[in-house]
N, C-alpha and C. Protein backbone atom coordinates (compact mmCIF):
# COMPACT_ATOMS: atom_id res chain seq x y z
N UNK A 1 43.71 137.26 107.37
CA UNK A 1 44.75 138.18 106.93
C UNK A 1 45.77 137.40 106.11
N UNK A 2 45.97 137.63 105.12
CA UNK A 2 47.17 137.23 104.16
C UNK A 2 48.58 137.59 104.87
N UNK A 3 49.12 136.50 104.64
CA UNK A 3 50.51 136.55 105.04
C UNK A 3 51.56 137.73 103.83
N UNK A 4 52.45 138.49 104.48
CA UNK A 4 53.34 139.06 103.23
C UNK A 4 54.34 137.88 102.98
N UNK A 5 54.75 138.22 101.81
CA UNK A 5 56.07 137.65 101.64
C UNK A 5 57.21 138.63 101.48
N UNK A 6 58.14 138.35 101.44
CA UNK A 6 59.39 139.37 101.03
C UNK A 6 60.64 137.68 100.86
N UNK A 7 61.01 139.26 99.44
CA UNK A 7 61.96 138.11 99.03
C UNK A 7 63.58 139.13 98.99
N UNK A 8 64.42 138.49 99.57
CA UNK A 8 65.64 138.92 99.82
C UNK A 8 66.36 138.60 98.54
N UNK A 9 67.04 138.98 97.69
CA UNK A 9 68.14 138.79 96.95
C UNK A 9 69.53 139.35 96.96
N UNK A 10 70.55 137.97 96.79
CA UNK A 10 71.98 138.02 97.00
C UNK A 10 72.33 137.54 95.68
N UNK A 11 73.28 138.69 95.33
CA UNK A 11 73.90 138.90 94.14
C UNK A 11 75.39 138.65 95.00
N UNK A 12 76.15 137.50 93.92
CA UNK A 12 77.08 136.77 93.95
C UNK A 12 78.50 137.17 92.78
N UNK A 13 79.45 137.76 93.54
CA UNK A 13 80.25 138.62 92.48
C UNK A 13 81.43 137.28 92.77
N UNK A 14 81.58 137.04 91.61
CA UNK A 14 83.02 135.87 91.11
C UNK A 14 84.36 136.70 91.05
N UNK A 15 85.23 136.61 91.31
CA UNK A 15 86.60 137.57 91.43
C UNK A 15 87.17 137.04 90.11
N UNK A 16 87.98 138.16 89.43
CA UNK A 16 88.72 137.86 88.40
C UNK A 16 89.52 136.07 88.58
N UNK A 17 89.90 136.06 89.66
CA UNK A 17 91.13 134.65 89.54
C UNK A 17 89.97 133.58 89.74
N UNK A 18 89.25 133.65 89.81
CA UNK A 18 87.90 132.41 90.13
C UNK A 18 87.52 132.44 88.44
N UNK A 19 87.50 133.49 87.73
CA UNK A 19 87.26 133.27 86.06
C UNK A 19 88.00 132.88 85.70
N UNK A 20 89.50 133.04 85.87
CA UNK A 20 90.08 132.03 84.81
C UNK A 20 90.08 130.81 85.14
N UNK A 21 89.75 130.25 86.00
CA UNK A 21 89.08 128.80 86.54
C UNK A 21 87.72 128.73 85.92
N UNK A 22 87.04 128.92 85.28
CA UNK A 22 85.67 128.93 84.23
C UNK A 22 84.58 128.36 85.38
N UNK A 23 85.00 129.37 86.62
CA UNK A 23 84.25 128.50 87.48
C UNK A 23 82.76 128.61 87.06
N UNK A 24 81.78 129.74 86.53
CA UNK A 24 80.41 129.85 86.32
C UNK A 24 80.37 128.88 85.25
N UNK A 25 80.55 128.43 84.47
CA UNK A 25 80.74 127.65 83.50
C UNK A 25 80.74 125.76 84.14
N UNK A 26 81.52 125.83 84.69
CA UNK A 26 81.36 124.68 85.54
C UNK A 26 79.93 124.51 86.43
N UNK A 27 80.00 125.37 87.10
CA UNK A 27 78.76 126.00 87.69
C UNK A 27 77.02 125.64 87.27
N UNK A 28 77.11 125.92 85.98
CA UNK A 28 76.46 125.74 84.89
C UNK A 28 76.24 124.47 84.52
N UNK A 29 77.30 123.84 84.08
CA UNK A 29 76.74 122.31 84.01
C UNK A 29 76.62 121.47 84.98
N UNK A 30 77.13 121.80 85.68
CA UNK A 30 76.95 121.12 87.12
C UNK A 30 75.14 121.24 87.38
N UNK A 31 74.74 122.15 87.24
CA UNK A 31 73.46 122.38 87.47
C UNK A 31 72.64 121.56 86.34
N UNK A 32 73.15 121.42 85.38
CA UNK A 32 72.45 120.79 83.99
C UNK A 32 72.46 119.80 84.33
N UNK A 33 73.27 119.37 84.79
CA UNK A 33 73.63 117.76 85.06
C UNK A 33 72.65 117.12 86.65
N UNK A 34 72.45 118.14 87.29
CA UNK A 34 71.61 117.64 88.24
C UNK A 34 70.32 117.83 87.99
N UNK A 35 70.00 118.80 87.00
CA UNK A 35 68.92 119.62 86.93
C UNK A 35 68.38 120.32 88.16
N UNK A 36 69.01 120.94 88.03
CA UNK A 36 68.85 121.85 89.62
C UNK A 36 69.27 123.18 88.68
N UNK A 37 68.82 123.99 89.61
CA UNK A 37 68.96 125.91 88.62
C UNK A 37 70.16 125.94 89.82
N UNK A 38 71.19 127.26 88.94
CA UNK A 38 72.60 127.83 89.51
C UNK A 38 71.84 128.14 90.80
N UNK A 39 71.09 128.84 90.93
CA UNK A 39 70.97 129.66 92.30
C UNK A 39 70.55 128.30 93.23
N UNK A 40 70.16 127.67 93.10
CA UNK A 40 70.05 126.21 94.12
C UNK A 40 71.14 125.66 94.58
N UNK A 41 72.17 125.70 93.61
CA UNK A 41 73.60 124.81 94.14
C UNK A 41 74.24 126.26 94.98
N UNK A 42 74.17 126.87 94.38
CA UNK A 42 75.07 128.25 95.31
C UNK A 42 74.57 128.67 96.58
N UNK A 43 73.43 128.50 96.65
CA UNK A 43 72.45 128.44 98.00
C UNK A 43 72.95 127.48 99.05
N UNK A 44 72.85 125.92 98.25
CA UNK A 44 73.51 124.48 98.74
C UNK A 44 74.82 125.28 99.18
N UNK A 45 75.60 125.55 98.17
CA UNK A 45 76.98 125.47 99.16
C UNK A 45 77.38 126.26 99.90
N UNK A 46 76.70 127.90 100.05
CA UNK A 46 76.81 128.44 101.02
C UNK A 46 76.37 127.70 102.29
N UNK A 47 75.10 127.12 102.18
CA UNK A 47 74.53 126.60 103.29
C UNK A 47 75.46 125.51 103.88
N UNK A 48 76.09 124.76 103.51
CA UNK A 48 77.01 123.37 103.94
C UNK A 48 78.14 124.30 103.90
N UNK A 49 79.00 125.69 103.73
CA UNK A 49 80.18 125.96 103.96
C UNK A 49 79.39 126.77 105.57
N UNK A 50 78.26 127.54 105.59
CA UNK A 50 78.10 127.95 106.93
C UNK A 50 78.26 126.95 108.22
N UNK A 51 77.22 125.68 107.94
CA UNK A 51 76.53 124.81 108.98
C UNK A 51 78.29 124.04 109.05
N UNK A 52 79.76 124.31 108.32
CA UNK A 52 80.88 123.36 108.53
C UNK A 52 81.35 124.55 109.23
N UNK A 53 81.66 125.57 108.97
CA UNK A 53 81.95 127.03 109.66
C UNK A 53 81.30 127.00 111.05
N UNK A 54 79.97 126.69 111.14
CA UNK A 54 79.32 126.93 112.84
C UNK A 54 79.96 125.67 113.83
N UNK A 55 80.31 124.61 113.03
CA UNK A 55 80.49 123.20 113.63
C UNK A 55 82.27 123.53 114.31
N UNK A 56 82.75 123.77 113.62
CA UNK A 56 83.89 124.41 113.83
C UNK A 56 84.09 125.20 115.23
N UNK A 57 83.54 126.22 115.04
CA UNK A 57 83.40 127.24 116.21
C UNK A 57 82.64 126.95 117.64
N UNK A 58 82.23 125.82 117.49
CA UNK A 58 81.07 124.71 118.42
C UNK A 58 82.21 124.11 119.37
């Protein structure tokens, strides 16, 4: 039997005061510069702001 997959997607809304900080833009090369794609680092830092968030509450 074949396994399913399912793929979840999270759409990431930037607030007006986070744009005039050019934060996607930063965002952007930041990723160029590692060569890593946007959705990898935003993944990364949700993941290290949760796992500092759970450590916290521990």
């Amino acid at each position: 039997m074949k396994p399913t997959r399912t793929t979840q997607t999270v759409s990431v809304y930037i607030p007006s005061g986070s744009r005039e900080k050019h934060l996607l833009e930063r965002l952007i090369r930041l990723a160029e510069k590692r060569d890593r794609s946007l959705n990898y680092l935003i993944v990364e830092a949700i993941t290290k702001y949760v796992d500092r968030e759970e450590t916290k509450q521990a």
